[in-house]
PDB file of N, CA and C in Angstrom:
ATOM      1  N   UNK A   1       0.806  -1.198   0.000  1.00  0.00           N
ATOM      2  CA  UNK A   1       0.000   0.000   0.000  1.00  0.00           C
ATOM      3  C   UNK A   1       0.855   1.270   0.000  1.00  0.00           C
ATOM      4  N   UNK A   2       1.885   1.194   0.620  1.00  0.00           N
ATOM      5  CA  UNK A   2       2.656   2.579   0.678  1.00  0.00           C
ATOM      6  C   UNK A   2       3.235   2.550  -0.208  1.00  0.00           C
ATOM      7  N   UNK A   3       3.481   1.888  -1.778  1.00  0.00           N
ATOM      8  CA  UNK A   3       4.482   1.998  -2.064  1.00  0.00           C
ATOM      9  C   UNK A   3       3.109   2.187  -3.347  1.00  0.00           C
ATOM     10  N   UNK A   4       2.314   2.249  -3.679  1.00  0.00           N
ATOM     11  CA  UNK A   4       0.947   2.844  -4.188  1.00  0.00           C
ATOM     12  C   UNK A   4       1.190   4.726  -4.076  1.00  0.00           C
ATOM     13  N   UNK A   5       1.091   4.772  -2.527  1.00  0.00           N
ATOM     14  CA  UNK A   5       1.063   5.967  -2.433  1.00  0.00           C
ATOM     15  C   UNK A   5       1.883   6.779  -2.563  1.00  0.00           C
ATOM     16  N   UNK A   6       3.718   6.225  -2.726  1.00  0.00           N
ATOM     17  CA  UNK A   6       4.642   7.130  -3.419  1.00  0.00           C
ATOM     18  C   UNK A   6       4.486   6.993  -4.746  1.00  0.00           C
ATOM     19  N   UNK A   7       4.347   6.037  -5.266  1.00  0.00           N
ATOM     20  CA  UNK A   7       3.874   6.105  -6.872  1.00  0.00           C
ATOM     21  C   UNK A   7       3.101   7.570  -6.988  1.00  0.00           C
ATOM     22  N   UNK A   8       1.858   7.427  -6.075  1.00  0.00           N
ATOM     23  CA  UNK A   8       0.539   8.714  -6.742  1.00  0.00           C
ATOM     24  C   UNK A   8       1.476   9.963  -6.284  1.00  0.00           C
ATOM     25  N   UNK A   9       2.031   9.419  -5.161  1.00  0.00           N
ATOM     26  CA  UNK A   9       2.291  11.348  -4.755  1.00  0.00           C
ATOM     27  C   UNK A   9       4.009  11.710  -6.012  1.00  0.00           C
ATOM     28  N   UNK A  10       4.752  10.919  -6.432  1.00  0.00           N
ATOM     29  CA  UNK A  10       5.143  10.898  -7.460  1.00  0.00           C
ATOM     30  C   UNK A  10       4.683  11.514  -8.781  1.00  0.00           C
ATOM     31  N   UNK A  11       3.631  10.837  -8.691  1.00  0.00           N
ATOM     32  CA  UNK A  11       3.244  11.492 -10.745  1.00  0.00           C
ATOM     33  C   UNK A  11       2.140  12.603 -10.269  1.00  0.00           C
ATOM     34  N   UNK A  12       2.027  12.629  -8.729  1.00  0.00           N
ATOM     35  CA  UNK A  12       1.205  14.169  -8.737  1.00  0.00           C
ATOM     36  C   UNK A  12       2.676  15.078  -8.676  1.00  0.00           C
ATOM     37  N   UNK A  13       3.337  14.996  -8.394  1.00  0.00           N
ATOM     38  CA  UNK A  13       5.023  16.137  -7.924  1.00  0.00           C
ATOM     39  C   UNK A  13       5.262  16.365  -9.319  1.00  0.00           C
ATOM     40  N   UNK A  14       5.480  15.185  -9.843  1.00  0.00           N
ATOM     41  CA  UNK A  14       5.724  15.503 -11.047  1.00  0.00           C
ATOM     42  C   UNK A  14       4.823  16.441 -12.194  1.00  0.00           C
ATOM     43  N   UNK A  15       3.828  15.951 -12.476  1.00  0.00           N
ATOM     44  CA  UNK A  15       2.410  16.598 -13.269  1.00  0.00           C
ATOM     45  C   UNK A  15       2.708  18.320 -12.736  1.00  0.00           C
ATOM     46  N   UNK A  16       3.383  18.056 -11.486  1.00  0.00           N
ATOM     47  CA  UNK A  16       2.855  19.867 -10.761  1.00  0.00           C
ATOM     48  C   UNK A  16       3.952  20.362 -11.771  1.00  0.00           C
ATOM     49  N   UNK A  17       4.928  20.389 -11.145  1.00  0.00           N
ATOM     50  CA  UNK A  17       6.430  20.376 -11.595  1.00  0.00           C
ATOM     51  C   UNK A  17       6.643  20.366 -13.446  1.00  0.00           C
ATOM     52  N   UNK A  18       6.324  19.935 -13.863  1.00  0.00           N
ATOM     53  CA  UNK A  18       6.021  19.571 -15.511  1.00  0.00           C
ATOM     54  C   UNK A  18       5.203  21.152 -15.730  1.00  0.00           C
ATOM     55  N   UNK A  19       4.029  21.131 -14.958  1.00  0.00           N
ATOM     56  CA  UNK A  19       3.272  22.547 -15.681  1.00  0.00           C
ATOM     57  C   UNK A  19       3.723  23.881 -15.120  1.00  0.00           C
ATOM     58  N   UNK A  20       4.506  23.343 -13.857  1.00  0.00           N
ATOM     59  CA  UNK A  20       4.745  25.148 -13.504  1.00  0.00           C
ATOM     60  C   UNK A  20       6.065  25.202 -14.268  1.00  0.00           C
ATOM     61  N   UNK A  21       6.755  24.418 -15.159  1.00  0.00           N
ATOM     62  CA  UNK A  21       8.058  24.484 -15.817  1.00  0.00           C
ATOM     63  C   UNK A  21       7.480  25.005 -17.307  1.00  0.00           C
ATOM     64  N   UNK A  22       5.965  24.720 -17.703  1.00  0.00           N
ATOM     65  CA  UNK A  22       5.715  25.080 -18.829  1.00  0.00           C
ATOM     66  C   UNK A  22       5.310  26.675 -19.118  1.00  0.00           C
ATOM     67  N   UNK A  23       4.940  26.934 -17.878  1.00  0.00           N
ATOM     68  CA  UNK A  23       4.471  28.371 -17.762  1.00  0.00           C
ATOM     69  C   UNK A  23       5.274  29.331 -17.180  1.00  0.00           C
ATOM     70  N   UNK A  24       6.724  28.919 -17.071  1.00  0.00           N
ATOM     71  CA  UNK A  24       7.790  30.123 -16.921  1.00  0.00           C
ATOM     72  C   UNK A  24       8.289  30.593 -18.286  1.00  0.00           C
ATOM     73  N   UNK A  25       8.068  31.740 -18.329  1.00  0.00           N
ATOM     74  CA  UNK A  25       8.130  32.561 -19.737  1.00  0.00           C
ATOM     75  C   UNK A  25       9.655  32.069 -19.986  1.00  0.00           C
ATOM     76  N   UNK A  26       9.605  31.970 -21.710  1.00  0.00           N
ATOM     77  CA  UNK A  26      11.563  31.422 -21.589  1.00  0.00           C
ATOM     78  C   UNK A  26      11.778  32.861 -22.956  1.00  0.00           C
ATOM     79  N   UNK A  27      13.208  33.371 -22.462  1.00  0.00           N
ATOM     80  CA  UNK A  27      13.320  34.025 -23.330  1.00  0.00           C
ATOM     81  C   UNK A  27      13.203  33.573 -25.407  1.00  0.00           C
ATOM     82  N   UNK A  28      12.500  34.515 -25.965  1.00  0.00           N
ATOM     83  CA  UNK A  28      12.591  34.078 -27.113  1.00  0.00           C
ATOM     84  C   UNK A  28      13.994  34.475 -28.062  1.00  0.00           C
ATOM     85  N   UNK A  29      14.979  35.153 -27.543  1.00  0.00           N
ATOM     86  CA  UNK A  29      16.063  35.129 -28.371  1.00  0.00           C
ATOM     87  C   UNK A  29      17.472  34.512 -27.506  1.00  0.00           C
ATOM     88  N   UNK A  30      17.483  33.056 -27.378  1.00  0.00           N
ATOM     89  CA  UNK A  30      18.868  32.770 -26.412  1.00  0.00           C
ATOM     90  C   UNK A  30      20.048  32.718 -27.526  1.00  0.00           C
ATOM     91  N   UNK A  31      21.009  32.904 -27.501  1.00  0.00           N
ATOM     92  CA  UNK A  31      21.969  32.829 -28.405  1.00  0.00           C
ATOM     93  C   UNK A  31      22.479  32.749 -29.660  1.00  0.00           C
ATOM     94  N   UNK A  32      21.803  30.852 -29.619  1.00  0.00           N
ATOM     95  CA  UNK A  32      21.602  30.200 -30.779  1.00  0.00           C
ATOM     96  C   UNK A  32      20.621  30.411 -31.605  1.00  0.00           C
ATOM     97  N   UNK A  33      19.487  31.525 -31.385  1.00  0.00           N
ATOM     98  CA  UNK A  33      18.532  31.837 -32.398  1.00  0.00           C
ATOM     99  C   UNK A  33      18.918  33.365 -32.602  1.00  0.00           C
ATOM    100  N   UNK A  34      20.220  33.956 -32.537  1.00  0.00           N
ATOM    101  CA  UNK A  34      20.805  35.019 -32.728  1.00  0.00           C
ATOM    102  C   UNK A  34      20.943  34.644 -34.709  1.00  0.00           C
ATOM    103  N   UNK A  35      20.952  34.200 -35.012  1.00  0.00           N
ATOM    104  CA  UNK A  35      21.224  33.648 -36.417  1.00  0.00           C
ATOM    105  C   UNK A  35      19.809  33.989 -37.398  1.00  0.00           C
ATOM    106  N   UNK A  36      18.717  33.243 -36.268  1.00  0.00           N
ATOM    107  CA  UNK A  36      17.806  33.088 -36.966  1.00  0.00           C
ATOM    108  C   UNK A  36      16.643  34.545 -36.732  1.00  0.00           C
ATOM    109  N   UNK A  37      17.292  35.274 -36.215  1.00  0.00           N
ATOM    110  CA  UNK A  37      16.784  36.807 -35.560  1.00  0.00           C
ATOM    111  C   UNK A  37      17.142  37.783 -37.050  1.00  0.00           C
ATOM    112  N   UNK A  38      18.615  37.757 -37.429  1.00  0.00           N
ATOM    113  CA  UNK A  38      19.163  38.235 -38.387  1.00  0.00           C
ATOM    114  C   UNK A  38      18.364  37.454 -39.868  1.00  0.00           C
ATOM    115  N   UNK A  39      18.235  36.410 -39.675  1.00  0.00           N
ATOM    116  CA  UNK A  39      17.444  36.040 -41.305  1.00  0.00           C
ATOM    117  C   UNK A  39      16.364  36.783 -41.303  1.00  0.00           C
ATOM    118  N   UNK A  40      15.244  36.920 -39.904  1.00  0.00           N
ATOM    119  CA  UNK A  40      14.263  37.238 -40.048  1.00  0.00           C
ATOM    120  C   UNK A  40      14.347  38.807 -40.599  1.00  0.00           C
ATOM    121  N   UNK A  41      14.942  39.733 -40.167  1.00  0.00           N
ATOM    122  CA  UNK A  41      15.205  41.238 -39.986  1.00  0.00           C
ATOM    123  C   UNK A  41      16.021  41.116 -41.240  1.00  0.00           C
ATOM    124  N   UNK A  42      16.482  40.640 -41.861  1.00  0.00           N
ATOM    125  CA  UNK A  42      17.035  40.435 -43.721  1.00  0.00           C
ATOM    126  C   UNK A  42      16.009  40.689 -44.492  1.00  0.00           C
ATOM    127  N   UNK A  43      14.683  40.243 -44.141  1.00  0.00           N
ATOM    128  CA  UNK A  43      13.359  39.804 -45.214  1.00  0.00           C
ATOM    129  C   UNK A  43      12.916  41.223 -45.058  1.00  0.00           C
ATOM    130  N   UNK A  44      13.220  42.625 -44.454  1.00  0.00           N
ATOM    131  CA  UNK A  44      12.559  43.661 -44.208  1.00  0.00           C
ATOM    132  C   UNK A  44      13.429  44.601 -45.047  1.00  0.00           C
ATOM    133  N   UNK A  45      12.998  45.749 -45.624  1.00  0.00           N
ATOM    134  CA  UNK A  45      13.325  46.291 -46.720  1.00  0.00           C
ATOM    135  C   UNK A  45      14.614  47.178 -45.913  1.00  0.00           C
ATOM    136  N   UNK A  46      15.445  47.452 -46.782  1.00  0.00           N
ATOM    137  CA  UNK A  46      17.148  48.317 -46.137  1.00  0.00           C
ATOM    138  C   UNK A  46      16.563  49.098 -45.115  1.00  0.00           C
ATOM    139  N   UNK A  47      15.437  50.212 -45.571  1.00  0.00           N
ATOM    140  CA  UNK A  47      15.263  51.283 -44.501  1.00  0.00           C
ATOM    141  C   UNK A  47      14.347  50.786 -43.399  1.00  0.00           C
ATOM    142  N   UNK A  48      13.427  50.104 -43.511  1.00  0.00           N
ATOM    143  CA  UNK A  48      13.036  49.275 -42.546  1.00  0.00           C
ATOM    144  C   UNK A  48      13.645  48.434 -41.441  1.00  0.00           C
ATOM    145  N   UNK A  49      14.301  47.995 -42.457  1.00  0.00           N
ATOM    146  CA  UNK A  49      15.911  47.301 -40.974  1.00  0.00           C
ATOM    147  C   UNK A  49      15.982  47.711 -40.129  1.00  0.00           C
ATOM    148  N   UNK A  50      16.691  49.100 -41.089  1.00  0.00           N
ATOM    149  CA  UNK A  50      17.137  49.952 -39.852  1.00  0.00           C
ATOM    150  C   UNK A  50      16.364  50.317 -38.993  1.00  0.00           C
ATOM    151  N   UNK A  51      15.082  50.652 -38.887  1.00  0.00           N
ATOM    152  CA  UNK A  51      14.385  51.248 -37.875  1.00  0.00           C
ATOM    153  C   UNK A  51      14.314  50.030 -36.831  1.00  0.00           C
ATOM    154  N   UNK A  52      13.962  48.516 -37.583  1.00  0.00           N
ATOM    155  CA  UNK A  52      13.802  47.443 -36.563  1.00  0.00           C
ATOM    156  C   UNK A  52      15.136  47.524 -35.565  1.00  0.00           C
ATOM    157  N   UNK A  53      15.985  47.560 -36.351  1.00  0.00           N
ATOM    158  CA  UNK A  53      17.283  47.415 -35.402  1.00  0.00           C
ATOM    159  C   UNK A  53      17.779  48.402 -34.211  1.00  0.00           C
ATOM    160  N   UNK A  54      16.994  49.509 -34.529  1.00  0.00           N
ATOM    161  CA  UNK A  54      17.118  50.859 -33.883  1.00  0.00           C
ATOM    162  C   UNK A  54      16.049  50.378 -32.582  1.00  0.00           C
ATOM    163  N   UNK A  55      14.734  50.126 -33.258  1.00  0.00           N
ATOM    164  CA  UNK A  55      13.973  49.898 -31.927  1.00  0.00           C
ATOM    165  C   UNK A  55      14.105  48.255 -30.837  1.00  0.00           C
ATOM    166  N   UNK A  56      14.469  47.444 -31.383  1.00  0.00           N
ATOM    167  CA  UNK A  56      15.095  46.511 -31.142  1.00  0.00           C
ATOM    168  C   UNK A  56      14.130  45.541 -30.341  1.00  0.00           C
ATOM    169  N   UNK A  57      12.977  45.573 -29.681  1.00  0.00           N
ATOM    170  CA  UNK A  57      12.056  44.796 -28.701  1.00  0.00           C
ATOM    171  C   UNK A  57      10.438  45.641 -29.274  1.00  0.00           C
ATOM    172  N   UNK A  58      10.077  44.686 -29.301  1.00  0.00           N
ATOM    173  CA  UNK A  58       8.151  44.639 -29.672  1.00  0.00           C
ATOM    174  C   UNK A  58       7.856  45.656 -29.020  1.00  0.00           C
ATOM    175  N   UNK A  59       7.100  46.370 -28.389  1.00  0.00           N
ATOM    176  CA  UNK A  59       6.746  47.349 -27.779  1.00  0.00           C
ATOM    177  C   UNK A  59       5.316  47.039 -26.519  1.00  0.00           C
ATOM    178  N   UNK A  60       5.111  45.705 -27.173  1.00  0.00           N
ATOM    179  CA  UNK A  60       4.061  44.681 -26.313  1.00  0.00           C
ATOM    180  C   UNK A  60       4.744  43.700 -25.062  1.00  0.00           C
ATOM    181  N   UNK A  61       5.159  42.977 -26.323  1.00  0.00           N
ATOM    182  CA  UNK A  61       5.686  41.687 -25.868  1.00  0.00           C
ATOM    183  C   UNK A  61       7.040  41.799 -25.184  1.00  0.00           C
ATOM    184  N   UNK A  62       8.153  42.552 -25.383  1.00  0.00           N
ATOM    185  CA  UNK A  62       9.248  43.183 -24.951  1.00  0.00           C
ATOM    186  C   UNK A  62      10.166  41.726 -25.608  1.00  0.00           C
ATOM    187  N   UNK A  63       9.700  41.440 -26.895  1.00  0.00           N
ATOM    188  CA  UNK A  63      10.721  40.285 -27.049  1.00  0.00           C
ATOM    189  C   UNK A  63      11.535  40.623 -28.556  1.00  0.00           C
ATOM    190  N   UNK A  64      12.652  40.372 -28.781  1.00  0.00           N
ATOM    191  CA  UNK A  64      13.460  41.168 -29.569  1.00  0.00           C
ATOM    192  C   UNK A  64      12.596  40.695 -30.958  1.00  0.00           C
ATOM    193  N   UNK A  65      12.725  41.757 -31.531  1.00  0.00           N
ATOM    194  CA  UNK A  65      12.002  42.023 -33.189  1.00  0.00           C
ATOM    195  C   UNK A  65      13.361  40.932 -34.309  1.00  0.00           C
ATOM    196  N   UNK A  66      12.484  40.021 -34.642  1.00  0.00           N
ATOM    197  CA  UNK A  66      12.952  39.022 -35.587  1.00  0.00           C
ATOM    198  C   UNK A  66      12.510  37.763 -34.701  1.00  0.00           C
ATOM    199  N   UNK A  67      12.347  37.464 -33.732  1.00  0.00           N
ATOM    200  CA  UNK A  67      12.096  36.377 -32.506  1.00  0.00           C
ATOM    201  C   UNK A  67      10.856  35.331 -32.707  1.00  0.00           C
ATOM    202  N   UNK A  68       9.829  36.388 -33.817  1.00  0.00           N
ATOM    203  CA  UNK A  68       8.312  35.645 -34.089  1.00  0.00           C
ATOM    204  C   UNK A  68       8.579  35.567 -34.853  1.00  0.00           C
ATOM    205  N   UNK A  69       9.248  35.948 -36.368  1.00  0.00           N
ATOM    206  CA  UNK A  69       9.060  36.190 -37.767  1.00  0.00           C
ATOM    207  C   UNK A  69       9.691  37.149 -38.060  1.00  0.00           C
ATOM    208  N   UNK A  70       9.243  37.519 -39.393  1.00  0.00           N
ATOM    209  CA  UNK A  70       9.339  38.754 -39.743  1.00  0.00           C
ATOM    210  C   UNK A  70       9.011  40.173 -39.169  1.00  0.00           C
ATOM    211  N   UNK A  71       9.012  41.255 -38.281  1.00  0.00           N
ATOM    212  CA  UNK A  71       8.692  42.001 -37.488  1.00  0.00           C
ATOM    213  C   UNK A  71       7.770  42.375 -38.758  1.00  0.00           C
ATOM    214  N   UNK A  72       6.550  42.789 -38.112  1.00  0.00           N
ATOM    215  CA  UNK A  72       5.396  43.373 -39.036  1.00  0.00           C
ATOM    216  C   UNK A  72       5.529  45.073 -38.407  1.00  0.00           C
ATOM    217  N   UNK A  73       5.369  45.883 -39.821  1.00  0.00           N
ATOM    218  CA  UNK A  73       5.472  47.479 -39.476  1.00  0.00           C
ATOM    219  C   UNK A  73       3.885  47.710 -39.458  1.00  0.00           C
ATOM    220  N   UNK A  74       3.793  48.560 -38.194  1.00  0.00           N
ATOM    221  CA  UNK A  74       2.283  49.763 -38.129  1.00  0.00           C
ATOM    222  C   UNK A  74       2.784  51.066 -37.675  1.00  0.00           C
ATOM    223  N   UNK A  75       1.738  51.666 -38.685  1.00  0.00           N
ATOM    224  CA  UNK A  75       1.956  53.131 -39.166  1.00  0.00           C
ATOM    225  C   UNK A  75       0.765  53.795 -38.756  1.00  0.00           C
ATOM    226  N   UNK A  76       0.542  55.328 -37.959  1.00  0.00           N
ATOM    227  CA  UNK A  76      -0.101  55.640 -37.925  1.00  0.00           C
ATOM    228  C   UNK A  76       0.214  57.658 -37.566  1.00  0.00           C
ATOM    229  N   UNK A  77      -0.603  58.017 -38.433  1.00  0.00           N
ATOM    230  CA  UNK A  77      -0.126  59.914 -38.591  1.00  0.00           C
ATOM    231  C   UNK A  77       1.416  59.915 -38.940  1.00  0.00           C
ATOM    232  N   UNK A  78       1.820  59.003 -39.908  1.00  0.00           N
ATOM    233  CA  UNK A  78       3.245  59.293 -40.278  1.00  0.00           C
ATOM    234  C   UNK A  78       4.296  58.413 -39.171  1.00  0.00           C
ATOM    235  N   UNK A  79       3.952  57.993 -38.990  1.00  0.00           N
ATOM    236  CA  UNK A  79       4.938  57.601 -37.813  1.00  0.00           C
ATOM    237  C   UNK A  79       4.906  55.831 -37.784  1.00  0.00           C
ATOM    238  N   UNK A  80       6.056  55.060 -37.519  1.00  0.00           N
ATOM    239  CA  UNK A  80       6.104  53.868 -37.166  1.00  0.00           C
ATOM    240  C   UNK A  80       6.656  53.161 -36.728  1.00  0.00           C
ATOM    241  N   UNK A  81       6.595  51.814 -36.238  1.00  0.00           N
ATOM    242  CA  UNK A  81       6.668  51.313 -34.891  1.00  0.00           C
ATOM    243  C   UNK A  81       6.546  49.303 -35.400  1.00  0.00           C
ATOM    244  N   UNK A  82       7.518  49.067 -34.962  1.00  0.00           N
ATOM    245  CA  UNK A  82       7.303  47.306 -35.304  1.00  0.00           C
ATOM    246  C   UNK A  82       7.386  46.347 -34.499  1.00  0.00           C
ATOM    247  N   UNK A  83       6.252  45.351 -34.548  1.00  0.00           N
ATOM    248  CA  UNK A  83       5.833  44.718 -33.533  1.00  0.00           C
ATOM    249  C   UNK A  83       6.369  42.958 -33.862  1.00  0.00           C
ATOM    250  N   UNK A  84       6.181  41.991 -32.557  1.00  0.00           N
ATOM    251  CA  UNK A  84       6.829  40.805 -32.961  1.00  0.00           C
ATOM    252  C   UNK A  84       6.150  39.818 -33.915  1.00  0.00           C
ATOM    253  N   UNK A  85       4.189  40.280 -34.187  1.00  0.00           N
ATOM    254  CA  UNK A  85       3.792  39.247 -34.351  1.00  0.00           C
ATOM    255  C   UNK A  85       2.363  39.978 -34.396  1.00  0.00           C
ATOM    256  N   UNK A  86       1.130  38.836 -35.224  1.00  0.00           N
ATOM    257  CA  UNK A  86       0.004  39.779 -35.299  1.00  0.00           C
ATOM    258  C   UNK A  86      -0.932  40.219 -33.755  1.00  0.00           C
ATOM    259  N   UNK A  87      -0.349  38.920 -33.222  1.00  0.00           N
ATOM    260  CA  UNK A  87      -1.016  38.908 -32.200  1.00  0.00           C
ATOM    261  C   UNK A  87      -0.698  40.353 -30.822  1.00  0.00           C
ATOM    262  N   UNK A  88       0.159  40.949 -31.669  1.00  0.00           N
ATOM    263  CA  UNK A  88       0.549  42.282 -30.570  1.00  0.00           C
ATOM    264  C   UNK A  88      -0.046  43.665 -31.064  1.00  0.00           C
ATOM    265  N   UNK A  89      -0.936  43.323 -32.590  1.00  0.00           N
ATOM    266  CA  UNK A  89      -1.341  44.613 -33.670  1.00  0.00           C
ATOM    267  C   UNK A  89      -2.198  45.303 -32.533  1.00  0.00           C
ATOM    268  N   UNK A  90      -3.238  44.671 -31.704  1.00  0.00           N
ATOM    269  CA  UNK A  90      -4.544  45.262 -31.476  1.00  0.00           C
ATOM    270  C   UNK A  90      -4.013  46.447 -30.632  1.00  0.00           C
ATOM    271  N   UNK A  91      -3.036  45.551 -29.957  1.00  0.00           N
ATOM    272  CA  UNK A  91      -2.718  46.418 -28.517  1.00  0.00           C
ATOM    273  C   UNK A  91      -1.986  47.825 -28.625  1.00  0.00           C
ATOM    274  N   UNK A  92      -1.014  47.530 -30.262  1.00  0.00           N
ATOM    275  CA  UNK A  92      -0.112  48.627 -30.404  1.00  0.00           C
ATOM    276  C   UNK A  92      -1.579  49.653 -31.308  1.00  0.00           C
ATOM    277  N   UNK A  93      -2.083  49.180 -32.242  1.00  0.00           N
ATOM    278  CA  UNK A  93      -3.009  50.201 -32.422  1.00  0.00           C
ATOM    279  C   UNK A  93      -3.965  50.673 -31.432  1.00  0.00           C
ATOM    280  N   UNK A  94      -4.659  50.113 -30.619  1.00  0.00           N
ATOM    281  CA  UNK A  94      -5.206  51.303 -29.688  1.00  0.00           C
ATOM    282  C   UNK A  94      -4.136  52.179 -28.274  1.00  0.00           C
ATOM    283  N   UNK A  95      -2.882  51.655 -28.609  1.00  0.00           N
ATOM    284  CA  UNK A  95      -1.784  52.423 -27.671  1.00  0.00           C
ATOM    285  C   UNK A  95      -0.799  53.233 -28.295  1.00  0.00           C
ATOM    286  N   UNK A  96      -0.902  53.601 -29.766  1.00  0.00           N
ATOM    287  CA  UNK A  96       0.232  53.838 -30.742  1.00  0.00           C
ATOM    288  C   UNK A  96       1.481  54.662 -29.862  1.00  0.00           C
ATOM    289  N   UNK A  97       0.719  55.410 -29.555  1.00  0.00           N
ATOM    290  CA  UNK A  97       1.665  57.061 -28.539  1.00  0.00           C
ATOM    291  C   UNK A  97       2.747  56.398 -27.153  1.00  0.00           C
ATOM    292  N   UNK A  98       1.823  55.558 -26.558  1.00  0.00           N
ATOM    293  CA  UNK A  98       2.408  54.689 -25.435  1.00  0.00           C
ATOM    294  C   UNK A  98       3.505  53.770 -26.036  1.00  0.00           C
ATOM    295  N   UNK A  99       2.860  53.101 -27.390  1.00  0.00           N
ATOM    296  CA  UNK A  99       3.948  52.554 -27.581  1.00  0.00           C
ATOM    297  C   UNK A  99       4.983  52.942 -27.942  1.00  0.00           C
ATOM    298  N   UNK A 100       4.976  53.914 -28.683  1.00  0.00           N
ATOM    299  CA  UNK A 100       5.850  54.895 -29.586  1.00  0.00           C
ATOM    300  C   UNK A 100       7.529  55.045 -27.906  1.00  0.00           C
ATOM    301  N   UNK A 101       6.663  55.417 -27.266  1.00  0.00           N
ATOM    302  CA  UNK A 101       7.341  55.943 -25.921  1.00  0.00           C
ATOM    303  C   UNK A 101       8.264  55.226 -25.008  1.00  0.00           C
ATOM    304  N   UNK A 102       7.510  53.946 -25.411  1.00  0.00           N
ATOM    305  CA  UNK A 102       7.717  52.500 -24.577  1.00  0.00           C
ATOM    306  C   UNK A 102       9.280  52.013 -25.174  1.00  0.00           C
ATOM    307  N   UNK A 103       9.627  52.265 -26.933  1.00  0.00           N
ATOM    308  CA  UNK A 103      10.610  51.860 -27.213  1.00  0.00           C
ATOM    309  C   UNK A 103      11.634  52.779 -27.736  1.00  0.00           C
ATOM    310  N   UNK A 104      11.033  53.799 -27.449  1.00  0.00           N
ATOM    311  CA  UNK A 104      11.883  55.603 -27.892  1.00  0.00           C
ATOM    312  C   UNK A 104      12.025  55.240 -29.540  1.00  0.00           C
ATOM    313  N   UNK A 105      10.863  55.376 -30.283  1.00  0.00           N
ATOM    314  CA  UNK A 105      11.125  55.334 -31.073  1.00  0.00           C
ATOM    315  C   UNK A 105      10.386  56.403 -31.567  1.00  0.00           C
ATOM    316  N   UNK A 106      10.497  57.544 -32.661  1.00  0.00           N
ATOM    317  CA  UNK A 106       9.443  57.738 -33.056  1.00  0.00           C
ATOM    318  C   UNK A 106       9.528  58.610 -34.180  1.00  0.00           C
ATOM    319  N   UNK A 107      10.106  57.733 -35.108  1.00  0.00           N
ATOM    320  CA  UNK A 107      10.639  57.979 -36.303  1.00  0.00           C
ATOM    321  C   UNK A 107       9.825  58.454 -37.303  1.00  0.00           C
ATOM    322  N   UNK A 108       9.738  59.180 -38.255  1.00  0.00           N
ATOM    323  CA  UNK A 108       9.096  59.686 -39.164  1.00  0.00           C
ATOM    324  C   UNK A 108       9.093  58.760 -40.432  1.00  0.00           C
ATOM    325  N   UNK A 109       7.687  58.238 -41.118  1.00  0.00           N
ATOM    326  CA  UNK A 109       8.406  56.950 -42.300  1.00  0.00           C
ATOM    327  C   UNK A 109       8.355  58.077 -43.398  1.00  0.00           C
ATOM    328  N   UNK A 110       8.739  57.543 -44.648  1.00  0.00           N
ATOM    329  CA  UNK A 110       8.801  58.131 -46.033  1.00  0.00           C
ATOM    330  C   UNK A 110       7.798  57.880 -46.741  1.00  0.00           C
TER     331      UNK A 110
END
């Protein structure tokens, strides 16, 4: 019988342990995807680069621009700002100004 009950209290420690390991945020750019940061930020036009590289982190997500993809540009009254992924659009369009602020960016496009 006791040896039942280290079994259960086992794969309950574990099960815990397993999900609170899944839900610690892990950085999205460690080293070795330093490579694959630069392919992504390649696919963005010369002057565009540059601004990604200038602002350097999402303005949402705070995770370095190339990390999701391709950094997607939003523009709004002349001005723009690039985010990691679509899933960060909503937040930077109803915050444009905050965000603008958030990554000192606030470049004028052409």
């Amino acid at each position: 019988m006791k040896s039942r009950g280290l079994i259960l209290a086992s794969f309950v420690l574990g099960t815990v342990a397993a999900f609170l390991g899944c839900s610690a945020r892990q950085p999205a750019a460690e080293p070795t995807a330093q490579g694959e940061i630069e392919l992504e930020l390649a696919k963005l036009s010369p002057d565009d680069r540059e601004l990604a590289l200038a602002q350097k982190i999402c303005p949402v997500s705070e995770e370095p621009l190339g990390s999701m993809g391709k950094p997607i540009k939003v523009e709004q009254n002349g001005r723009a700002l690039f985010i990691c992924c679509a899933g960060c659009e909503d937040e930077v369009q109803k915050n444009f100004e905050a965000s603008l602020k958030k990554v000192g960016q606030e470049t004028k496009t052409e």
